[in-house]
Protein backbone atom coordinates (compact mmCIF):
# COMPACT_ATOMS: atom_id res chain seq x y z
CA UNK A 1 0.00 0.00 0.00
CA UNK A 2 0.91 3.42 -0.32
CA UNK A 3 0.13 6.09 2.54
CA UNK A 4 -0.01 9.75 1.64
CA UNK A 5 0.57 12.92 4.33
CA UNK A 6 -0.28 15.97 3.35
CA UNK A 7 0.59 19.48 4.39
CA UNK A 8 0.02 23.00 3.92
CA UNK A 9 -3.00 24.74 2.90
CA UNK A 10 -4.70 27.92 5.26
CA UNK A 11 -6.54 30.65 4.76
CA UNK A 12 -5.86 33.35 2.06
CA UNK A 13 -6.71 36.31 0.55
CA UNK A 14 -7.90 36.51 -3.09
CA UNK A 15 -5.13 37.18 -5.26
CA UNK A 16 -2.56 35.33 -2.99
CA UNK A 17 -0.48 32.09 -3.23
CA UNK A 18 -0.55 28.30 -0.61
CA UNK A 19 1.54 25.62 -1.11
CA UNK A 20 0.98 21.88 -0.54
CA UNK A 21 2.60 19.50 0.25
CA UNK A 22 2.55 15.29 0.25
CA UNK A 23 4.35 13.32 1.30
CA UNK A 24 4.20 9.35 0.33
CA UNK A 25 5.14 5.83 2.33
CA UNK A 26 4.98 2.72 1.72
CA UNK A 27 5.65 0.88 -1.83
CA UNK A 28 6.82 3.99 -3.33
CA UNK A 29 8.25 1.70 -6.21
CA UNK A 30 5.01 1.20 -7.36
CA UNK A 31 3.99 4.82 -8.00
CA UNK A 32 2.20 5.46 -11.38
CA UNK A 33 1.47 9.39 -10.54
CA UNK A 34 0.72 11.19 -8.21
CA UNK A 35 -1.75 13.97 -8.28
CA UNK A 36 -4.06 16.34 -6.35
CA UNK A 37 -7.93 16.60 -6.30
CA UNK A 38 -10.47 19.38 -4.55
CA UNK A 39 -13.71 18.63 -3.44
CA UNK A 40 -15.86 21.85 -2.80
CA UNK A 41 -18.67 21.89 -0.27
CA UNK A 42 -21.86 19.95 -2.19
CA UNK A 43 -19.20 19.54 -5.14
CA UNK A 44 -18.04 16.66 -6.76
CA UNK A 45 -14.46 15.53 -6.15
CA UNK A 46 -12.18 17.22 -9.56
CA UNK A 47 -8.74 16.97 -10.80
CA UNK A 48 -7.02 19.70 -10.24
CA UNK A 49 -3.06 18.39 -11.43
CA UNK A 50 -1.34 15.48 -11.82
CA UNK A 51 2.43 14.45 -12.70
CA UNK A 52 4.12 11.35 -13.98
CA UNK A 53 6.57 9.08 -13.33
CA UNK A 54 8.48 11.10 -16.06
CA UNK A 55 7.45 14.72 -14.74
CA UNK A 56 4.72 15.04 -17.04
CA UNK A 57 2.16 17.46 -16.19
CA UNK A 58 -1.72 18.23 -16.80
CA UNK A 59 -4.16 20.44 -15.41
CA UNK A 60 -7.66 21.54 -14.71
CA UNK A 61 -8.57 24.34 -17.35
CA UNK A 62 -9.41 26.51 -14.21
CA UNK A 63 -6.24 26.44 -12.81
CA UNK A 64 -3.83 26.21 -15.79
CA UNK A 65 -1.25 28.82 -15.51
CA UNK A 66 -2.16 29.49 -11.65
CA UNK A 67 -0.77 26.51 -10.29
CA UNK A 68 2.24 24.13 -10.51
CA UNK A 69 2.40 20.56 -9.73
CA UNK A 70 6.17 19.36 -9.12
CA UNK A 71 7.78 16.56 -7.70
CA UNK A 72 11.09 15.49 -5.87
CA UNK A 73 11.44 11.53 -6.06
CA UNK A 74 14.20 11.78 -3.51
CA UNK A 75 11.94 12.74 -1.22
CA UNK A 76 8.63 11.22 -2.01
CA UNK A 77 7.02 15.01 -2.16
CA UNK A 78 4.82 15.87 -4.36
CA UNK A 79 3.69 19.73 -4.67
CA UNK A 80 1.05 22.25 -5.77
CA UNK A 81 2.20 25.98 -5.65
CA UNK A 82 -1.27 28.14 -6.67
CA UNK A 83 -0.44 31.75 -7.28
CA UNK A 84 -3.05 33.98 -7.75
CA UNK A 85 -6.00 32.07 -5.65
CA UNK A 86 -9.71 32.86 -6.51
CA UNK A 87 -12.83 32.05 -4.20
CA UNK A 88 -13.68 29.43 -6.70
CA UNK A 89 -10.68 27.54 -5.28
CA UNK A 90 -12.21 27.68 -1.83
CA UNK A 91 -12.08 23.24 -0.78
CA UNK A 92 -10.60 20.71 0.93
CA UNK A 93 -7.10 19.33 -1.53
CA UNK A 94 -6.53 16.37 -1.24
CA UNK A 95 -3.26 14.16 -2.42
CA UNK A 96 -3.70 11.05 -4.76
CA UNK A 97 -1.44 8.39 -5.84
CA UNK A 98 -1.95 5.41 -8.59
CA UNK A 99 0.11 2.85 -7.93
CA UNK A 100 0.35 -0.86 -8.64
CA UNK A 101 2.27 -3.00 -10.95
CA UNK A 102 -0.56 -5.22 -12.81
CA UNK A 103 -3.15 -3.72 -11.45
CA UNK A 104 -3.87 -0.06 -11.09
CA UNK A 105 -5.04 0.79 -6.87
CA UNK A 106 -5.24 4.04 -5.65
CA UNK A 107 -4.44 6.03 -2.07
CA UNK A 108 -6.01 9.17 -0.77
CA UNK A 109 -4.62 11.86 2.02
CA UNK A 110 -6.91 13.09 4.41
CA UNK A 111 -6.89 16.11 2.73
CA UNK A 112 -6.10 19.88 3.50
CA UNK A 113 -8.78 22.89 3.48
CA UNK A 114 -7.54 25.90 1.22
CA UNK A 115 -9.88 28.87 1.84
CA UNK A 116 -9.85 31.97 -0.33
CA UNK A 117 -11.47 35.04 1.22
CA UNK A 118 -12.76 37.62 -1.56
């Protein structure tokens, strides 16, 4: 299994930047991606970016050249800068992984509430 931790998040003003963080244990090897969702209040759960093995990248339309999802294998992080933070952003992040070798399994953080005051 793979066990995710993450970190970061708060309370903002519109306009201003959060960090997050994850960080994963467990059978790391296994790692397909890793990625971040948001789930608003009476929302469904969305994508909001996701990052290969090989550092590829995609995003949300809504948040495309707001945030950046990076990661640093040597530490098992996996981040989301968001720069210029709407009300619309306003939910609770939480950190994915896909891992598995034949089959595909995935974990879930607890998540982190990012609040964007207008």
């Amino acid at each position: 299994q793979v066990q995710l931790v993450e970190s970061g998040g708060g309370l903002v003003q519109t306009g201003g930047s959060l960090g997050l963080s994850c960080v994963a244990s467990g059978r790391i090897f296994s790692i397909n991606y890793m990625g971040w969702y948001r789930q608003a209040p009476g929302k469904q759960r969305e994508l909001v970016a996701r990052i290969t093995n090989g550092g590829s990248t995609n995003y949300a339309d809504s948040v495309k050249g707001r945030f950046t999802i990076s990661r640093d294998n040597a530490k098992n992080t996996v981040y989301l800068q968001m720069n210029s933070l709407k009300p619309e952003d306003t939910a609770v992040y939480y950190c994915n992984a896909d891992y598995g070798l034949n089959a595909h399994f995935q974990s879930w953080g607890r998540g982190t509430q990012v609040t964007v005051s207008s």
